[in-house]
C-alpha atoms as a PDB file:
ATOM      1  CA  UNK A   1     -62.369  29.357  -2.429  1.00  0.00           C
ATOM      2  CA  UNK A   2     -65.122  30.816  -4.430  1.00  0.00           C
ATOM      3  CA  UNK A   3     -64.929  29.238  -8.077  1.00  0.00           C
ATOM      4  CA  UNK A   4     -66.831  30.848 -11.148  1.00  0.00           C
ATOM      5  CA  UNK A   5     -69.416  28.314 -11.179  1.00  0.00           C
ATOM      6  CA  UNK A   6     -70.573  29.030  -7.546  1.00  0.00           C
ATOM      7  CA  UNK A   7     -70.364  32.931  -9.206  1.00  0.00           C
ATOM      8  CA  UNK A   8     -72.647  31.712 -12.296  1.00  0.00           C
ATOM      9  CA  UNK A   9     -74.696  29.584  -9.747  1.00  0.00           C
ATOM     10  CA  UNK A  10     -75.193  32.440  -7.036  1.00  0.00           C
ATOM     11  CA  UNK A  11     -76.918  34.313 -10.021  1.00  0.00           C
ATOM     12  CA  UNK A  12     -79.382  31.855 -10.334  1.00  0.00           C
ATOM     13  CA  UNK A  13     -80.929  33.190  -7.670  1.00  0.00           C
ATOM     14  CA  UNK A  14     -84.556  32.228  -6.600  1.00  0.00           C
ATOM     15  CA  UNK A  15     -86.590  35.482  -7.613  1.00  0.00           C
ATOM     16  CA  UNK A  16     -84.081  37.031  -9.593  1.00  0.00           C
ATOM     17  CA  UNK A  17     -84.521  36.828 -13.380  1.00  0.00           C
ATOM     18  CA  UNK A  18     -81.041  36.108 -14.884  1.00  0.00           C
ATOM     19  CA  UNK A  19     -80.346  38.138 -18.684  1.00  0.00           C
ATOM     20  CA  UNK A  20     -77.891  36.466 -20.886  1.00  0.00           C
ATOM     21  CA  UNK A  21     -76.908  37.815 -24.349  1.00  0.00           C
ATOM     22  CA  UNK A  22     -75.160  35.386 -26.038  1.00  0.00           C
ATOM     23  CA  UNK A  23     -71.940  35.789 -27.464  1.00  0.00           C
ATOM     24  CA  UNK A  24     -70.649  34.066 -30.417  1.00  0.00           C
ATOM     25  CA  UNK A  25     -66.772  35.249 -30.506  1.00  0.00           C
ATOM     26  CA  UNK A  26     -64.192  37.471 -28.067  1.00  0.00           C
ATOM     27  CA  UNK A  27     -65.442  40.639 -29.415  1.00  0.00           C
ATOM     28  CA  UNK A  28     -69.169  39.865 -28.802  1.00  0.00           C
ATOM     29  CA  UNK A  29     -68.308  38.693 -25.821  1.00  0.00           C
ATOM     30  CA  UNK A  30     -65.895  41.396 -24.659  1.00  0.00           C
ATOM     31  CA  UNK A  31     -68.606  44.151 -26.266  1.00  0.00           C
ATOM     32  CA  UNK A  32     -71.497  42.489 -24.405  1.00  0.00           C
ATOM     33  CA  UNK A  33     -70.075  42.391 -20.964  1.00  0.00           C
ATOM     34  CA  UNK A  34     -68.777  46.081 -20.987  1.00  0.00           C
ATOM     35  CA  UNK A  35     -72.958  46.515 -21.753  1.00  0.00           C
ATOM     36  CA  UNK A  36     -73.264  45.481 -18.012  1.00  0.00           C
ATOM     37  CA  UNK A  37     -74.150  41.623 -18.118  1.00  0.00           C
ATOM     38  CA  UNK A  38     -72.909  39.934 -15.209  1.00  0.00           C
ATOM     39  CA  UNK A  39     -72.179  36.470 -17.118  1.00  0.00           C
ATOM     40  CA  UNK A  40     -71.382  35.640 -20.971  1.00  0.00           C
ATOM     41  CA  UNK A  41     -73.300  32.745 -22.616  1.00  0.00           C
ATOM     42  CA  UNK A  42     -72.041  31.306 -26.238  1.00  0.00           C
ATOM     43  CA  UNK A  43     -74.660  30.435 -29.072  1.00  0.00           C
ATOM     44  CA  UNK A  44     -74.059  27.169 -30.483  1.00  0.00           C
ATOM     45  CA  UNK A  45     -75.364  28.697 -33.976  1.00  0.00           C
ATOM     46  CA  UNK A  46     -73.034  31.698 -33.464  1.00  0.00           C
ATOM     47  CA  UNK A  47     -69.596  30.240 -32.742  1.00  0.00           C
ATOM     48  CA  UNK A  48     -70.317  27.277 -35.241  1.00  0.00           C
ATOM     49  CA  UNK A  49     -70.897  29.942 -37.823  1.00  0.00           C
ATOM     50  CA  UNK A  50     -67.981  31.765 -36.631  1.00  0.00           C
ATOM     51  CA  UNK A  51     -65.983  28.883 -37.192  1.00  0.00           C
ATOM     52  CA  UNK A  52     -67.221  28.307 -40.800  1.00  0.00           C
ATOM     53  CA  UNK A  53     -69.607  25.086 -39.356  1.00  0.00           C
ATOM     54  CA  UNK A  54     -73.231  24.581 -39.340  1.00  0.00           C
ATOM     55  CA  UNK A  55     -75.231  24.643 -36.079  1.00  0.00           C
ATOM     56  CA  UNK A  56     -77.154  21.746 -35.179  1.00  0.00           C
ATOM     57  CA  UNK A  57     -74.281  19.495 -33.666  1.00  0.00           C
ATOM     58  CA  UNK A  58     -71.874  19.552 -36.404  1.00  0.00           C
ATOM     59  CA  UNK A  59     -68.862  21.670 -34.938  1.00  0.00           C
ATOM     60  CA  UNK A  60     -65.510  19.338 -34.458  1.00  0.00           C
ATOM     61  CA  UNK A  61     -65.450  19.225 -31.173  1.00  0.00           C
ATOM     62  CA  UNK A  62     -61.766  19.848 -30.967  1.00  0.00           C
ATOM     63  CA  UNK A  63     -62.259  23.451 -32.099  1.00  0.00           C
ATOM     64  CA  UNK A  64     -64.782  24.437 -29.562  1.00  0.00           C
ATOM     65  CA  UNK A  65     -62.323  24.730 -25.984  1.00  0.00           C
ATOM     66  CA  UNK A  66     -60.229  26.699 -27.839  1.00  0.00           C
ATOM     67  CA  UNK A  67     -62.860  28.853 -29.079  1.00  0.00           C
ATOM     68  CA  UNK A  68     -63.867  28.877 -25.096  1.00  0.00           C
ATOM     69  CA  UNK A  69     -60.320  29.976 -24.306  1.00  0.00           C
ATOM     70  CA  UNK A  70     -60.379  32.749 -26.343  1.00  0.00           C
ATOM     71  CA  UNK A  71     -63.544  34.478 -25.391  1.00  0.00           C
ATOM     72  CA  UNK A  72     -63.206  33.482 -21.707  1.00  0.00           C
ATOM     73  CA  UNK A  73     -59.630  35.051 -22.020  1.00  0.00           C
ATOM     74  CA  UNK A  74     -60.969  38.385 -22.342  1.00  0.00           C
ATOM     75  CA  UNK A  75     -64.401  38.648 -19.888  1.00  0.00           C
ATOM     76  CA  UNK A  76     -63.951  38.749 -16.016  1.00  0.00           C
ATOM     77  CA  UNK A  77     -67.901  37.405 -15.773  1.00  0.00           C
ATOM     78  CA  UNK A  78     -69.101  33.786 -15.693  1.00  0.00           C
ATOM     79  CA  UNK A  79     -69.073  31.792 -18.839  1.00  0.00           C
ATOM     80  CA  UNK A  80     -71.166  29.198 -19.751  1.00  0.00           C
ATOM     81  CA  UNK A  81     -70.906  27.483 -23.078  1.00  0.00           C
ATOM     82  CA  UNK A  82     -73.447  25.570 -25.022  1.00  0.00           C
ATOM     83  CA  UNK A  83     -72.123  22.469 -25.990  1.00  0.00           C
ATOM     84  CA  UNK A  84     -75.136  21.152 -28.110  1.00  0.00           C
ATOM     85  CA  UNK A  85     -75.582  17.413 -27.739  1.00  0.00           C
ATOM     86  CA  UNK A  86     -71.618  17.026 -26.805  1.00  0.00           C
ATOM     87  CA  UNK A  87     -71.243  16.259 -30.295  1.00  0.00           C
ATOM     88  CA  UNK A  88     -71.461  12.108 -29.733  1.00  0.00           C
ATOM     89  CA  UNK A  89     -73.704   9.808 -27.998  1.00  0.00           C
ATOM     90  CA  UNK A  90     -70.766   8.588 -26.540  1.00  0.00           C
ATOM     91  CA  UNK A  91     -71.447   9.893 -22.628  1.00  0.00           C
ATOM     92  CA  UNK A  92     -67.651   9.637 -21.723  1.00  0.00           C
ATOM     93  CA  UNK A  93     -66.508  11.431 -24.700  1.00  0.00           C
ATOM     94  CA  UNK A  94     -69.062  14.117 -23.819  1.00  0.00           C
ATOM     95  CA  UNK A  95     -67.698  14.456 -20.187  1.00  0.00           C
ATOM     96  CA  UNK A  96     -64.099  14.904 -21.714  1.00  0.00           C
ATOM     97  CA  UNK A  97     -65.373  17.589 -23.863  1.00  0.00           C
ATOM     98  CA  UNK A  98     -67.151  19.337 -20.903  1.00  0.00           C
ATOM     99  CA  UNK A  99     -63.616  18.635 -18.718  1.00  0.00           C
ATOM    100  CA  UNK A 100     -62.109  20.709 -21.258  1.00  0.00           C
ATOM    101  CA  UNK A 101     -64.982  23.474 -21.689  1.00  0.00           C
ATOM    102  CA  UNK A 102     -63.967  23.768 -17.938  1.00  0.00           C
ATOM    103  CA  UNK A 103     -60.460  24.007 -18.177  1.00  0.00           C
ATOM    104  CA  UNK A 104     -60.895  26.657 -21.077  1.00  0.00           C
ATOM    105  CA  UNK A 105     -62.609  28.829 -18.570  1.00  0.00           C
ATOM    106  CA  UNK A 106     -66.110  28.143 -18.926  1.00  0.00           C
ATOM    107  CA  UNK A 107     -68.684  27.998 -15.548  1.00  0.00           C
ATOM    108  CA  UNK A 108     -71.561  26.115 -17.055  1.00  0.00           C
ATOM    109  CA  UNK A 109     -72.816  24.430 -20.151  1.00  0.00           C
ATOM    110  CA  UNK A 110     -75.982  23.866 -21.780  1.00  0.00           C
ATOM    111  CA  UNK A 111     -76.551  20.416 -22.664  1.00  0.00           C
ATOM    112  CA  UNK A 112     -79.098  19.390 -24.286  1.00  0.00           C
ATOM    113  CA  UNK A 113     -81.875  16.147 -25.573  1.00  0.00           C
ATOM    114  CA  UNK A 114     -82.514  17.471 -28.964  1.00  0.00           C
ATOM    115  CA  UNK A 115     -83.556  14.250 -30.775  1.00  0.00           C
ATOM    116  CA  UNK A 116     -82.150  11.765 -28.901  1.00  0.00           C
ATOM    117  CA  UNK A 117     -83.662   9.996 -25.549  1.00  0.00           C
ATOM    118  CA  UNK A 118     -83.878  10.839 -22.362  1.00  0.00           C
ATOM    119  CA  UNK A 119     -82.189   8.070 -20.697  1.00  0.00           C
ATOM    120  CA  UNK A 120     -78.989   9.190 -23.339  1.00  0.00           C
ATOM    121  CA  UNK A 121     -79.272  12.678 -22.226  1.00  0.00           C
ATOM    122  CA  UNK A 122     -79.408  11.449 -18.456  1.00  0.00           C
ATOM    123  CA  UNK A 123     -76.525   9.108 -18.942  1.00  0.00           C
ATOM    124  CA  UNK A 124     -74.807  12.175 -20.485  1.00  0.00           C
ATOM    125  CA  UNK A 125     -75.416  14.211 -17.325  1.00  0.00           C
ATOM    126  CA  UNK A 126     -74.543  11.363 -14.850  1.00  0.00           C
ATOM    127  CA  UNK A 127     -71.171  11.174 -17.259  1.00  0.00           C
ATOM    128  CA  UNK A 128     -70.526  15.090 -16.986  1.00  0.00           C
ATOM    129  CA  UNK A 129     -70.949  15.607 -13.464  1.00  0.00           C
ATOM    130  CA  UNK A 130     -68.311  12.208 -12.566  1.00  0.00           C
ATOM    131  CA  UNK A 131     -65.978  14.224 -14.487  1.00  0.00           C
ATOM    132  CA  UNK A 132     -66.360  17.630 -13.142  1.00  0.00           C
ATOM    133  CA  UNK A 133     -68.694  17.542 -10.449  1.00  0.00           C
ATOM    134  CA  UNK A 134     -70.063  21.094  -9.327  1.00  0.00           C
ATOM    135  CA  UNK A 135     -66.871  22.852 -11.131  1.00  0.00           C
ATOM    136  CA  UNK A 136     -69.572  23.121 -13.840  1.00  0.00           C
ATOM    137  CA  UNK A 137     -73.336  24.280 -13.702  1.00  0.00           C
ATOM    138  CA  UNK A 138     -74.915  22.512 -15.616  1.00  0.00           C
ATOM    139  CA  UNK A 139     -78.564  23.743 -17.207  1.00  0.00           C
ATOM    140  CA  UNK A 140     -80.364  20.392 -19.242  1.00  0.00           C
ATOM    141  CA  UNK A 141     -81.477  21.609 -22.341  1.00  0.00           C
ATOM    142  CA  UNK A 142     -84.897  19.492 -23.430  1.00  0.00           C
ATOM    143  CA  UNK A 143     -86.378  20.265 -26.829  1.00  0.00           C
ATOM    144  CA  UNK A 144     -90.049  18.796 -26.139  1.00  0.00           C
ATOM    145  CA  UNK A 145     -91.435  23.123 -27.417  1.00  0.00           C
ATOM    146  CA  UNK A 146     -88.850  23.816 -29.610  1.00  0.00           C
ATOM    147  CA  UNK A 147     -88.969  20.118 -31.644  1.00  0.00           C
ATOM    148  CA  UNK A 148     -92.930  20.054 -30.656  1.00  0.00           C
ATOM    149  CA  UNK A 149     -91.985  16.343 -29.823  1.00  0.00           C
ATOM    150  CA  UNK A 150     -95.341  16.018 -28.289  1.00  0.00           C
ATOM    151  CA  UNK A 151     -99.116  17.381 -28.936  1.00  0.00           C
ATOM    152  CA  UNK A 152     -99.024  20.725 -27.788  1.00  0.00           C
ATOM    153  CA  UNK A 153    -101.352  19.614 -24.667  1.00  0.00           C
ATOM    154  CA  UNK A 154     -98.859  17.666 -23.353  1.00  0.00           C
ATOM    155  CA  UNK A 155     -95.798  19.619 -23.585  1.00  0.00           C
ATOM    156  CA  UNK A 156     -96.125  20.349 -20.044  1.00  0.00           C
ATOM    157  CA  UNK A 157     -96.083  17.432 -18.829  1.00  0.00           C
ATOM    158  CA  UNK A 158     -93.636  15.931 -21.330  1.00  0.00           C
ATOM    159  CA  UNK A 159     -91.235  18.833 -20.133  1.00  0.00           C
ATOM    160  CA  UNK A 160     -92.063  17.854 -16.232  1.00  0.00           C
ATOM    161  CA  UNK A 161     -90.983  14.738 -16.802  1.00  0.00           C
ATOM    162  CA  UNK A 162     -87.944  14.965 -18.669  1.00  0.00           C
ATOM    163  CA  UNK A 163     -87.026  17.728 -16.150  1.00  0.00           C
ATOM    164  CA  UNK A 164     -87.725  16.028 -13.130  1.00  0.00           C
ATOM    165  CA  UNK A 165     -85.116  12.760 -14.580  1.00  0.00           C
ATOM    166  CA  UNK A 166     -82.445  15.375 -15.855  1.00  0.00           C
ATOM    167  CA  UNK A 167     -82.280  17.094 -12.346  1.00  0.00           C
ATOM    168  CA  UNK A 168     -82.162  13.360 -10.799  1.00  0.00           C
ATOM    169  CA  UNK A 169     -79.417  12.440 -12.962  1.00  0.00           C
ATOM    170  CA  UNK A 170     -77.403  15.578 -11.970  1.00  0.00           C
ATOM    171  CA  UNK A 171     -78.558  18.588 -13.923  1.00  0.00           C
ATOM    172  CA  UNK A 172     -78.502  21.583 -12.160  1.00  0.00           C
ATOM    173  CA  UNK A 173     -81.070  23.619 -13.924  1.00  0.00           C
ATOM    174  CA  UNK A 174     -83.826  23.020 -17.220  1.00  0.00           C
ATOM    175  CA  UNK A 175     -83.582  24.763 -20.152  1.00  0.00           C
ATOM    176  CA  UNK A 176     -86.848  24.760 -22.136  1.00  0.00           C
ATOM    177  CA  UNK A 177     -86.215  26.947 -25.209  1.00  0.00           C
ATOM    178  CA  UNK A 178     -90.048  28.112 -27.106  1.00  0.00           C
ATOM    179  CA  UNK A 179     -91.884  27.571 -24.351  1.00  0.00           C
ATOM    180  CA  UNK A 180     -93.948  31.366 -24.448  1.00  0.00           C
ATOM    181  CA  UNK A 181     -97.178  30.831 -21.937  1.00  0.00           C
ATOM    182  CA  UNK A 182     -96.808  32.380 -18.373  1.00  0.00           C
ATOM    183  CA  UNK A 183     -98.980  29.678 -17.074  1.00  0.00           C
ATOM    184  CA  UNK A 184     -96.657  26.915 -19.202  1.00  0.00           C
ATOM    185  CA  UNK A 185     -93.660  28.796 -17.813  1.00  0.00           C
ATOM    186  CA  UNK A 186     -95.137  28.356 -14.187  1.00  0.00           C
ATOM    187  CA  UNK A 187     -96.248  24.819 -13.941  1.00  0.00           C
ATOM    188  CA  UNK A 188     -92.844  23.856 -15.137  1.00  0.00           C
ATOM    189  CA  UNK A 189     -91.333  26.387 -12.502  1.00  0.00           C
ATOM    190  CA  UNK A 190     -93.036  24.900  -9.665  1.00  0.00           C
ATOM    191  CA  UNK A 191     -92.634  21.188 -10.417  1.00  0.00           C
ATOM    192  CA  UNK A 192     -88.418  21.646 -10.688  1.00  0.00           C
ATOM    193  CA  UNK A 193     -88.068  23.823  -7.894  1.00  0.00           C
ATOM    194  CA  UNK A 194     -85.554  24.391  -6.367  1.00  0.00           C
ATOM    195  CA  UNK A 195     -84.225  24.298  -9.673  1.00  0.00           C
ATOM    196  CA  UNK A 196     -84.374  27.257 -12.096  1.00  0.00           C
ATOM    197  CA  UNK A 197     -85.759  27.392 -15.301  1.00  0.00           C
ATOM    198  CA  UNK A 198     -84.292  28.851 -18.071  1.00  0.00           C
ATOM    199  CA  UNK A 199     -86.445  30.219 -21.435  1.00  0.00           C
ATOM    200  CA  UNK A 200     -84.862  31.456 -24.590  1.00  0.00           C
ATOM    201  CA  UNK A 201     -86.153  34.951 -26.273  1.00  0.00           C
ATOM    202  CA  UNK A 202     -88.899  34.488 -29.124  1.00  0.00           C
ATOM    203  CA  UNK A 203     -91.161  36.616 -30.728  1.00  0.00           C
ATOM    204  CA  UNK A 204     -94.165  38.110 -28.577  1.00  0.00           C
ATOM    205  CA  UNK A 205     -92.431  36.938 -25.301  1.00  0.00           C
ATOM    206  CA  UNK A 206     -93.544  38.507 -21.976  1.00  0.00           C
ATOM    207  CA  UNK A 207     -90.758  41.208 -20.695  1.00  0.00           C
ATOM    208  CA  UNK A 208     -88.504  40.359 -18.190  1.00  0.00           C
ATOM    209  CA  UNK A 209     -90.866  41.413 -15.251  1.00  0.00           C
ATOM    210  CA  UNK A 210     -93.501  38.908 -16.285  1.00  0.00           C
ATOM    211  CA  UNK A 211     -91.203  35.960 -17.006  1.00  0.00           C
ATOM    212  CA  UNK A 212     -89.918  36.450 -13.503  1.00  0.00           C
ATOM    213  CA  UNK A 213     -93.559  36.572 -11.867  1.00  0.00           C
ATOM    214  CA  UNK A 214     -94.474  32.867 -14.090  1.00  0.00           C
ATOM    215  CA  UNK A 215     -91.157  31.855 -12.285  1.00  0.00           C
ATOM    216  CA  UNK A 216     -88.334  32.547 -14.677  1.00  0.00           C
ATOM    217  CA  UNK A 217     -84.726  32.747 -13.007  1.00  0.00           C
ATOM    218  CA  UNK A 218     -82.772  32.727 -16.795  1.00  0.00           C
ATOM    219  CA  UNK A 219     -83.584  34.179 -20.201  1.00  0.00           C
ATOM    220  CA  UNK A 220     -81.018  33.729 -23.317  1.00  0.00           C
ATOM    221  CA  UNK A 221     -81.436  35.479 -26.438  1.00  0.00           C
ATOM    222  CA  UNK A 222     -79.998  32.480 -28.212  1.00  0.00           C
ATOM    223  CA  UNK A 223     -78.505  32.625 -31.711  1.00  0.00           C
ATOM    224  CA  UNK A 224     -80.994  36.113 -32.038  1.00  0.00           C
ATOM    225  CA  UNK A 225     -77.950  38.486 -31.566  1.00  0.00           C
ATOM    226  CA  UNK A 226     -75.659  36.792 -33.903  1.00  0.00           C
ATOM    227  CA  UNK A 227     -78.611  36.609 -36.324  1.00  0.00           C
ATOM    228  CA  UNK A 228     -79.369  40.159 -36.475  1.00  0.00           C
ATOM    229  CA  UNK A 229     -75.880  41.138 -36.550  1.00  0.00           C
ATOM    230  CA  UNK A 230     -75.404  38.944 -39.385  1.00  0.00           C
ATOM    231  CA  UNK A 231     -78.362  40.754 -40.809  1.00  0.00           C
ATOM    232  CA  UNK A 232     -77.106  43.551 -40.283  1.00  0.00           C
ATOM    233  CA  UNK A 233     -74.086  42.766 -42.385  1.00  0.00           C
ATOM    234  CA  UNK A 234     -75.957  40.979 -45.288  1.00  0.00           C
ATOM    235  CA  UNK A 235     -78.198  44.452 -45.484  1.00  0.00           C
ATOM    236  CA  UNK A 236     -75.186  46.696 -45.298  1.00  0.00           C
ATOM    237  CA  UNK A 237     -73.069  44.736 -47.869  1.00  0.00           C
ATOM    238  CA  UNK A 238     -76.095  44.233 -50.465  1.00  0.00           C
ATOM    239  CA  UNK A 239     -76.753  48.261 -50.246  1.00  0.00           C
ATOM    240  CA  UNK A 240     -72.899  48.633 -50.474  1.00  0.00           C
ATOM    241  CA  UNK A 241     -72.541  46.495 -53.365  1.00  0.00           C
ATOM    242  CA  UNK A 242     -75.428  47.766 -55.012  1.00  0.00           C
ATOM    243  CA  UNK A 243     -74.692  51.787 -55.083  1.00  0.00           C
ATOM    244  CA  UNK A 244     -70.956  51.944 -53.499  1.00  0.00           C
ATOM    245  CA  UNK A 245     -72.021  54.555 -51.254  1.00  0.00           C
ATOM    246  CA  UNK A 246     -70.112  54.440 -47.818  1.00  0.00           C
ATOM    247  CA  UNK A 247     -72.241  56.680 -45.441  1.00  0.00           C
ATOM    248  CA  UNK A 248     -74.437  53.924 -44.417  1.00  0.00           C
ATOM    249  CA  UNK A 249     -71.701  51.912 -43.214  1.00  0.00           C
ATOM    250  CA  UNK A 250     -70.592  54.614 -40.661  1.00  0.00           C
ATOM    251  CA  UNK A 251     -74.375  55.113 -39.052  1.00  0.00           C
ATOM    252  CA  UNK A 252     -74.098  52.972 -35.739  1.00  0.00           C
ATOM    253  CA  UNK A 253     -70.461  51.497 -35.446  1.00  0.00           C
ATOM    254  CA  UNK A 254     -68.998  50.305 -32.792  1.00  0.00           C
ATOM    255  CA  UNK A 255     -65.948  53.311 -33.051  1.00  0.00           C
ATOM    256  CA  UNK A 256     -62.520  51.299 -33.776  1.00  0.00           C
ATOM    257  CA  UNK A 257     -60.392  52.640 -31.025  1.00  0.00           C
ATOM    258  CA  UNK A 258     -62.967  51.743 -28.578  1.00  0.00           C
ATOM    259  CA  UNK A 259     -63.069  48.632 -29.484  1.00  0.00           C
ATOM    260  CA  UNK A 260     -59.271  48.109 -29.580  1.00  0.00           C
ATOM    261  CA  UNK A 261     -59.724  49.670 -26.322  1.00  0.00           C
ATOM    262  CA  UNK A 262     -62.019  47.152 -25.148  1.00  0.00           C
ATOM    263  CA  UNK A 263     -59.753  44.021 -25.911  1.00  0.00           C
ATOM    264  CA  UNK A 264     -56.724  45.805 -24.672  1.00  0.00           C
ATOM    265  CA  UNK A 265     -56.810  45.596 -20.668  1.00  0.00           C
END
């Protein structure tokens, strides 16, 4: 029987250049699938702000399954979730977490290095997949760019090498969030494959076409969509509080009923 991680993983594709907009609650979710994305992927940042918690492995990890539950409640598409570091350096407690992440509906998770070691992130993976084996996809997360752990010369290598020992330990694809080169992007590419790489929108990054030519199979937009509709919010309210005036707030609304409509099937 087809499971949704052999969905999520089938759209891994080699060649194909995988778009996730990540969610941060039901209604993002819900709203973002009904935009045509064939899988959902949760921001960290997003549902820890959602849930009134800092990002940057901080969230109780007792709220996030049934956080999972509830957005994976009402999409029909693949789910994965991003479940930071797994919130301890404990790799059994992290494979309980992800046991649950699974049984809350989600496909895949991103977990990821951030400052700790290799070997923990490794023994984190080997931990994760004893638990759940291939019920979960899961895409290593390693921070070498986005902490610039190393001299920017040897990022790609640095990344190579973390990669190569996450995949060996179980990992089913790399994550390497501010990495923006093509060329970067393609050694990387080449030295995982078969595995796919997965890049995270930035500023100035090439389009979609050109990220799948440097050999690209995933891009996230991270926490950027909760971020701008958070902007979005602080500008409206400010202008709101400022002057009163209510037109502004009725420019580009999702409409109510369709909403409703939305989280209704």
């Amino acid at each position: 029987m087809s499971t949704a991680s052999d969905a999520f993983r089938r759209l891994h594709a080699p060649g194909e250049l995988l778009v996730l907009p990540n969610a941060w609650d039901a209604a993002s979710a819900r709203l973002i699938e009904d935009c045509g994305a064939p899988a959902i992927a949760t921001t960290s940042a997003g549902v820890a702000w959602a849930l009134g918690h800092p990002d940057g492995n901080a969230l109780p990890p007792d709220v996030l399954a049934p956080a999972v539950a509830a957005i994976a409640r009402v999409i029909r598409v693949p789910l994965s979730v991003d479940v930071e570091a797994g919130y301890s350096d404990d790799p059994s407690r992290v494979a309980t977490l992800v046991a649950a992440v699974r049984e809350a509906g989600g496909a895949g998770i991103n977990l990821e290095d951030g400052a700790g070691t290799p070997d923990l992130l490794c023994a984190k993976i080997a931990a994760v997949k004893r638990a759940v084996g291939d019920d979960v996809f899961v895409n290593a997360r390693t921070d070498v760019y986005l902490r610039s752990l190393v001299p920017p010369a040897e990022a790609v290598a640095a990344t190579i090498e973390r990669g190569r020992r996450y995949l060996a330990a179980g990992a089913d694809g790399l994550f390497v969030p501010y990495v923006k080169t093509p060329a970067d992007m393609r050694a990387i590419a080449d030295a995982i494959a078969p595995a796919p790489l997965n890049v995270m929108a930035v500023p100035a990054l090439a389009d979609a076409a050109a990220l799948r030519n440097a050999g690209v199979r995933r891009l996230s937009a991270g926490s950027a969509l909760a971020s701008a509709a958070l902007g979005a919010v602080r500008r409206l309210a400010t202008a709101f509080l400022a002057d009163g005036r209510s037109d502004p707030l009725f420019v580009e609304p999702v409409a109510y009923g369709a909403m409703n409509a939305l989280l209704s099937r």
